[in-house]
Protein backbone atom coordinates (compact mmCIF):
# COMPACT_ATOMS: atom_id res chain seq x y z
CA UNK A 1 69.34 -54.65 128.18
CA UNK A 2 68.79 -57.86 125.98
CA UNK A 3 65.12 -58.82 126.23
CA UNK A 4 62.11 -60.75 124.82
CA UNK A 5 58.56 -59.49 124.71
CA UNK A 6 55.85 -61.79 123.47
CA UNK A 7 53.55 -59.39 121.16
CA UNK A 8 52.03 -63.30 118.68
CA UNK A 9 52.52 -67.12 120.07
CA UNK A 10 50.03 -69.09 118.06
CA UNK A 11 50.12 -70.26 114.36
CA UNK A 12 48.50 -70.42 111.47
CA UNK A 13 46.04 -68.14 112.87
CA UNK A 14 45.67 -66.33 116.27
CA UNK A 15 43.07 -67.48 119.58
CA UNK A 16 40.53 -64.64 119.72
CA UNK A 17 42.39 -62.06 121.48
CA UNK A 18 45.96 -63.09 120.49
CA UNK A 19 48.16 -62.59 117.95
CA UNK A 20 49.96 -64.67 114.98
CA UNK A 21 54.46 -64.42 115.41
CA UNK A 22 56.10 -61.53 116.43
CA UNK A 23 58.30 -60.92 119.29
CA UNK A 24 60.08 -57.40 120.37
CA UNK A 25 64.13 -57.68 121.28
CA UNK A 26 65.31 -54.83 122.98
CA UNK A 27 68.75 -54.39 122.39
CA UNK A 28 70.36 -51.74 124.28
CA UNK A 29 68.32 -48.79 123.43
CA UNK A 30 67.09 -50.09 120.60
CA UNK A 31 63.82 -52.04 119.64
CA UNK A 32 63.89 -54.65 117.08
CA UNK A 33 60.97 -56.25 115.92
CA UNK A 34 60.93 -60.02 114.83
CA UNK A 35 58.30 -61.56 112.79
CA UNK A 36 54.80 -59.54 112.83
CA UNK A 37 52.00 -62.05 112.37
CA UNK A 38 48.63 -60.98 112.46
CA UNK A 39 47.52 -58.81 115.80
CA UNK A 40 51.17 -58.10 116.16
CA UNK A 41 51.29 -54.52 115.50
CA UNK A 42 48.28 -53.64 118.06
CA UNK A 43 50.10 -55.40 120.90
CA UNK A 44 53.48 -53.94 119.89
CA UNK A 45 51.63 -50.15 120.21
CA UNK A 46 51.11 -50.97 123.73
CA UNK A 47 54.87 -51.00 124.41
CA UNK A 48 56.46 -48.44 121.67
CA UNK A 49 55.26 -45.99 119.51
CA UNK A 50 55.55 -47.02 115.43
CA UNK A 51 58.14 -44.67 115.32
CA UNK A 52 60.46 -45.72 117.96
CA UNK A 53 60.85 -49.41 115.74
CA UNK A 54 64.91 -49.18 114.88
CA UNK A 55 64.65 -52.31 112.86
CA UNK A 56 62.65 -55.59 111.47
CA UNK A 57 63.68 -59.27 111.08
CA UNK A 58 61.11 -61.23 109.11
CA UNK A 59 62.15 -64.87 109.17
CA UNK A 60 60.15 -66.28 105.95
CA UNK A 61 57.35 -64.62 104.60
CA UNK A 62 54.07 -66.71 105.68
CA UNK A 63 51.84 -64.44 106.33
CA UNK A 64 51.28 -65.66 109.62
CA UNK A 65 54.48 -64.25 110.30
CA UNK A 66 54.78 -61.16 108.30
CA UNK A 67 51.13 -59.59 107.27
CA UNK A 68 51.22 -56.31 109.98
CA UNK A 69 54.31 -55.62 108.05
CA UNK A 70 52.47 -54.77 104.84
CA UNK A 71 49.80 -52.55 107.19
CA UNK A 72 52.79 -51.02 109.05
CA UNK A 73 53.39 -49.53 105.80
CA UNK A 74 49.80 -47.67 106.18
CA UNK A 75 50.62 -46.28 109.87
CA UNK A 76 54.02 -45.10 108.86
CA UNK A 77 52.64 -43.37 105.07
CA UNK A 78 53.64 -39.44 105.94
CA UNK A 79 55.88 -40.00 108.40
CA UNK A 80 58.86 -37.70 108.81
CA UNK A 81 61.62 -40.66 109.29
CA UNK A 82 64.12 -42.69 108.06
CA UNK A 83 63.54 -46.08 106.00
CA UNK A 84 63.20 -48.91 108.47
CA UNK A 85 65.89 -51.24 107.84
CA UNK A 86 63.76 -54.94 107.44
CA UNK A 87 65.85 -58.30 107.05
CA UNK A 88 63.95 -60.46 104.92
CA UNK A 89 64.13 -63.47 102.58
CA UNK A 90 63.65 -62.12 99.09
CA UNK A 91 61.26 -65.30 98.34
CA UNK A 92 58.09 -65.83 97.62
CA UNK A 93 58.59 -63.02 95.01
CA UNK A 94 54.81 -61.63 95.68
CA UNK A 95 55.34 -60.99 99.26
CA UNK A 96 58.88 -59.85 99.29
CA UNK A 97 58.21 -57.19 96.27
CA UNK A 98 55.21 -55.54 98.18
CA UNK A 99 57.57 -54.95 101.39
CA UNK A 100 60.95 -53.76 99.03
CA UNK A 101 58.86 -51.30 96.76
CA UNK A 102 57.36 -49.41 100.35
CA UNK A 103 59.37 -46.78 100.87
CA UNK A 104 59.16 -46.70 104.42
CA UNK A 105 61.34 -50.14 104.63
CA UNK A 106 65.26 -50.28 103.39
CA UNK A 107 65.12 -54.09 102.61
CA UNK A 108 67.75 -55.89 102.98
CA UNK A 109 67.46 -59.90 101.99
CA UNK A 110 68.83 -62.14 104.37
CA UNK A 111 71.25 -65.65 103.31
CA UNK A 112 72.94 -68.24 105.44
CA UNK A 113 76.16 -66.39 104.25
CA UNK A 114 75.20 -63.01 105.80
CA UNK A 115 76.68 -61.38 109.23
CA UNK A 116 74.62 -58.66 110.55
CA UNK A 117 76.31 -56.35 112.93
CA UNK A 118 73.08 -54.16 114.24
CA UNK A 119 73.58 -51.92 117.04
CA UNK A 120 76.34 -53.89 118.57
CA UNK A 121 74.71 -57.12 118.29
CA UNK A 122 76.13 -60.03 115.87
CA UNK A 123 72.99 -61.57 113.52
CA UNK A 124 73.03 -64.93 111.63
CA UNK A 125 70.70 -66.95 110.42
CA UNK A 126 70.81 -70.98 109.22
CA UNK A 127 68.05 -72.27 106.86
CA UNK A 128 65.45 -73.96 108.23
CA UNK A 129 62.96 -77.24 106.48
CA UNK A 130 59.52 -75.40 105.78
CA UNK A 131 57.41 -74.66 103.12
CA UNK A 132 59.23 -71.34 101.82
CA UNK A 133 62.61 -70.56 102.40
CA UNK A 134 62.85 -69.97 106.31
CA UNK A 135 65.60 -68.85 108.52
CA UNK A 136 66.39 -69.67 112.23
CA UNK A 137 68.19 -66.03 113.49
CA UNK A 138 71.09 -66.21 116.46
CA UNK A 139 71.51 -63.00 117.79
CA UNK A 140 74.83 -62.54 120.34
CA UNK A 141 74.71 -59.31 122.39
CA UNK A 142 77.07 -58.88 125.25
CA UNK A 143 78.03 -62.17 125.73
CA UNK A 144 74.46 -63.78 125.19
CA UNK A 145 72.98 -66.05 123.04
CA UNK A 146 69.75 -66.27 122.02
CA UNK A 147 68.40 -68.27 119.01
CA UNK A 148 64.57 -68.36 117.64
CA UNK A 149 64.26 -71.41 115.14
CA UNK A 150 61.36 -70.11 112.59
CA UNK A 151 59.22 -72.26 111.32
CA UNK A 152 60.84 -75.84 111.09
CA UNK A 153 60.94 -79.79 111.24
CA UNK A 154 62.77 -81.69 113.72
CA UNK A 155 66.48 -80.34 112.80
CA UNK A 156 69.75 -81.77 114.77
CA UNK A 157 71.32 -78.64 112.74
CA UNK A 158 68.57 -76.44 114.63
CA UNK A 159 70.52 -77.75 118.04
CA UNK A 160 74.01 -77.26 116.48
CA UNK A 161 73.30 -73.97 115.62
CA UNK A 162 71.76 -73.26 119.41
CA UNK A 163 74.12 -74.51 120.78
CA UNK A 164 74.57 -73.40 124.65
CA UNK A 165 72.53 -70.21 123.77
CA UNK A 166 71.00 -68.89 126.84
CA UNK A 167 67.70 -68.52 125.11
CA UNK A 168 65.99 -70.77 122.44
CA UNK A 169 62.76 -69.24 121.51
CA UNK A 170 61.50 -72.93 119.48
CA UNK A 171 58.52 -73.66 117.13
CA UNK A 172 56.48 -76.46 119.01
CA UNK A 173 53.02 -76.59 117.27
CA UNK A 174 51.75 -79.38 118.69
CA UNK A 175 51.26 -82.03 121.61
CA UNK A 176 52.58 -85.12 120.42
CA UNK A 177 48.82 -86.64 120.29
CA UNK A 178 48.45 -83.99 117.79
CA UNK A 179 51.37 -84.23 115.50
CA UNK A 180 51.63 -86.66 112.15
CA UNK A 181 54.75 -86.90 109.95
CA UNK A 182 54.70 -84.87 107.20
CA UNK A 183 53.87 -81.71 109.63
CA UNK A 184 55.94 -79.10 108.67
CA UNK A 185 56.09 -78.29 112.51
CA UNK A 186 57.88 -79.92 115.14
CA UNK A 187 56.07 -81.25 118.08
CA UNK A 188 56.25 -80.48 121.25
CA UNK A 189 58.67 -83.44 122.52
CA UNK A 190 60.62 -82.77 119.19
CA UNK A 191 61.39 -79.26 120.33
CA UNK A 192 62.41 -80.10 124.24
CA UNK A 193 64.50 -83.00 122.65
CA UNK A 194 65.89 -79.98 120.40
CA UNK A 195 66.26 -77.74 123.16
CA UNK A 196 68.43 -80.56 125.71
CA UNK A 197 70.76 -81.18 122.74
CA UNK A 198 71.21 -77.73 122.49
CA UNK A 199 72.23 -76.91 126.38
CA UNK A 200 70.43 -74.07 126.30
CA UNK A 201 69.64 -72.58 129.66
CA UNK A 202 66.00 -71.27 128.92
CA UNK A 203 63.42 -72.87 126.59
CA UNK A 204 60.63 -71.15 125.23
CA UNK A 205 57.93 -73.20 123.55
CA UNK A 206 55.74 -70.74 120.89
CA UNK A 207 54.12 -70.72 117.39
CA UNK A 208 51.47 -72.55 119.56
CA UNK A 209 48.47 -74.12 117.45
CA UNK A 210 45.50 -72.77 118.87
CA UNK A 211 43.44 -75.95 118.90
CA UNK A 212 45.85 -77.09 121.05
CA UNK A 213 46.26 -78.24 124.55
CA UNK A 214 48.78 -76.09 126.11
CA UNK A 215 49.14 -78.07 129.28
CA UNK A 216 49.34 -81.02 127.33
CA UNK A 217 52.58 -79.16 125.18
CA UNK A 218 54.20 -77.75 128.12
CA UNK A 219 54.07 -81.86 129.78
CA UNK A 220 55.42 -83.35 126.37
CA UNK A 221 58.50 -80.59 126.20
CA UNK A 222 59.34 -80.69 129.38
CA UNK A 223 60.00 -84.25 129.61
CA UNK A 224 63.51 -83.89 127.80
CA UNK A 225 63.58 -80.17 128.80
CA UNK A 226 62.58 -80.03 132.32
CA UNK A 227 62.22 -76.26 132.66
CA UNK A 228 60.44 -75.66 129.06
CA UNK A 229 57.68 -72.72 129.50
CA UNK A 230 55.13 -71.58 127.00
CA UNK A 231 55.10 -68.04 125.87
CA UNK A 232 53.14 -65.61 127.37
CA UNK A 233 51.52 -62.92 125.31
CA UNK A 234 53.04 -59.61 126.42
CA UNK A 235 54.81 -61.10 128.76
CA UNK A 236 58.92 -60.08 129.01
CA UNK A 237 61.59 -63.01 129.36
CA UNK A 238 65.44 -61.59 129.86
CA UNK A 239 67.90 -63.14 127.84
């Protein structure tokens, strides 16, 4: 099994209801959990237990994207397991230090110059243009591909590094009506333009704002991605 449930979409903050980034790969047997944004962690408890979480990917640490880390480490105090291992950037220094002195993570800071091999699937990331240092992660299990860009700008080396993944899980903020240069998120056409130079054969639009229009997104991306689709909270897309 290589699959994608939806556990956050939106960014900065979550709709009432929803939940800030985080997404749960199953890999095999095993559950990896990328990002956990606010609202994550009581969405991922509807699919696994705490305990059954083999491993964490945190791809920059906004909190948006990472805060249900820090109160993971309150659900798992007196637990009778193993360290988690958690792939993280080791910057900001505040955020990174709170998650590598819990001892219920075994952090482990992720580079561009770092291969994970992680129960049989190959991990590498590519820095990303945001506000803190900020990886895009390509996981390759079995012969697929599947890519999820982080936060970002418009980034040919986003596409290059995507390339004919079967997969793309893309940040796409905004409707174009919305966006304004400067926005350290791509909009909505940006990331179906991103997407078609890719080739990749699915295209998943999240890190939604929640002011915005979500018909008016999917219409934008799908003009130079034709079969774009917004994420679904809780909902499972097979890689």
């Amino acid at each position: 099994m290589f699959e994608l449930t939806v556990l956050g979409k939106y960014g900065p903050y979550p709709k009432r209801g929803g939940a800030t980034t985080s997404y749960l790969l199953r890999i095999g047997d095993k559950n990896v959990v990328l990002d956990m944004g606010t609202g994550s962690l009581a969405h991922l408890q509807n699919l696994i237990s705490i305990t059954e979480i083999d491993a964490i990917i945190l791809t920059h640490l906004h909190h948006d994207h990472m805060v249900d880390a820090l109160i993971l480490r309150y659900a798992l105090t007196g637990k009778d397991m193993e360290p988690i291992p958690l792939y993280t950037p080791d910057t900001p220094s505040y955020e990174y230090n709170l998650l590598d002195h819990a001892p219920c993570f075994d952090t482990r800071p992720i580079t561009e110059s770092i291969k994970v091999n992680l129960f049989g699937a190959e991990i590498t990331f590519k820095g990303m243009i945001h506000l803190v240092v900020t990886y895009a992660v390509k996981i390759v299990y079995q012969g697929k591909i599947f890519v999820f860009s982080s936060d970002t700008v418009y980034s040919p080396e986003l596409s290059a590094f995507a390339e004919n993944c079967d997969l793309l899980l893309c940040d796409s903020a905004f409707p174009i009506s919305m966006w304004k240069q400067g926005t350290p998120h791509p909009s909505a056409v940006q990331a179906g333009v991103m997407g078609n130079d890719a080739h990749a054969k699915q295209l998943i639009l999240t890190h939604i704002n929640p002011e915005a229009d979500e018909k008016e997104i999917l219409k934008d991306a799908r003009n130079f991605f034709p079969k774009a689709e917004v994420a679904e909270e809780m909902k499972s897309y097979t890689i």
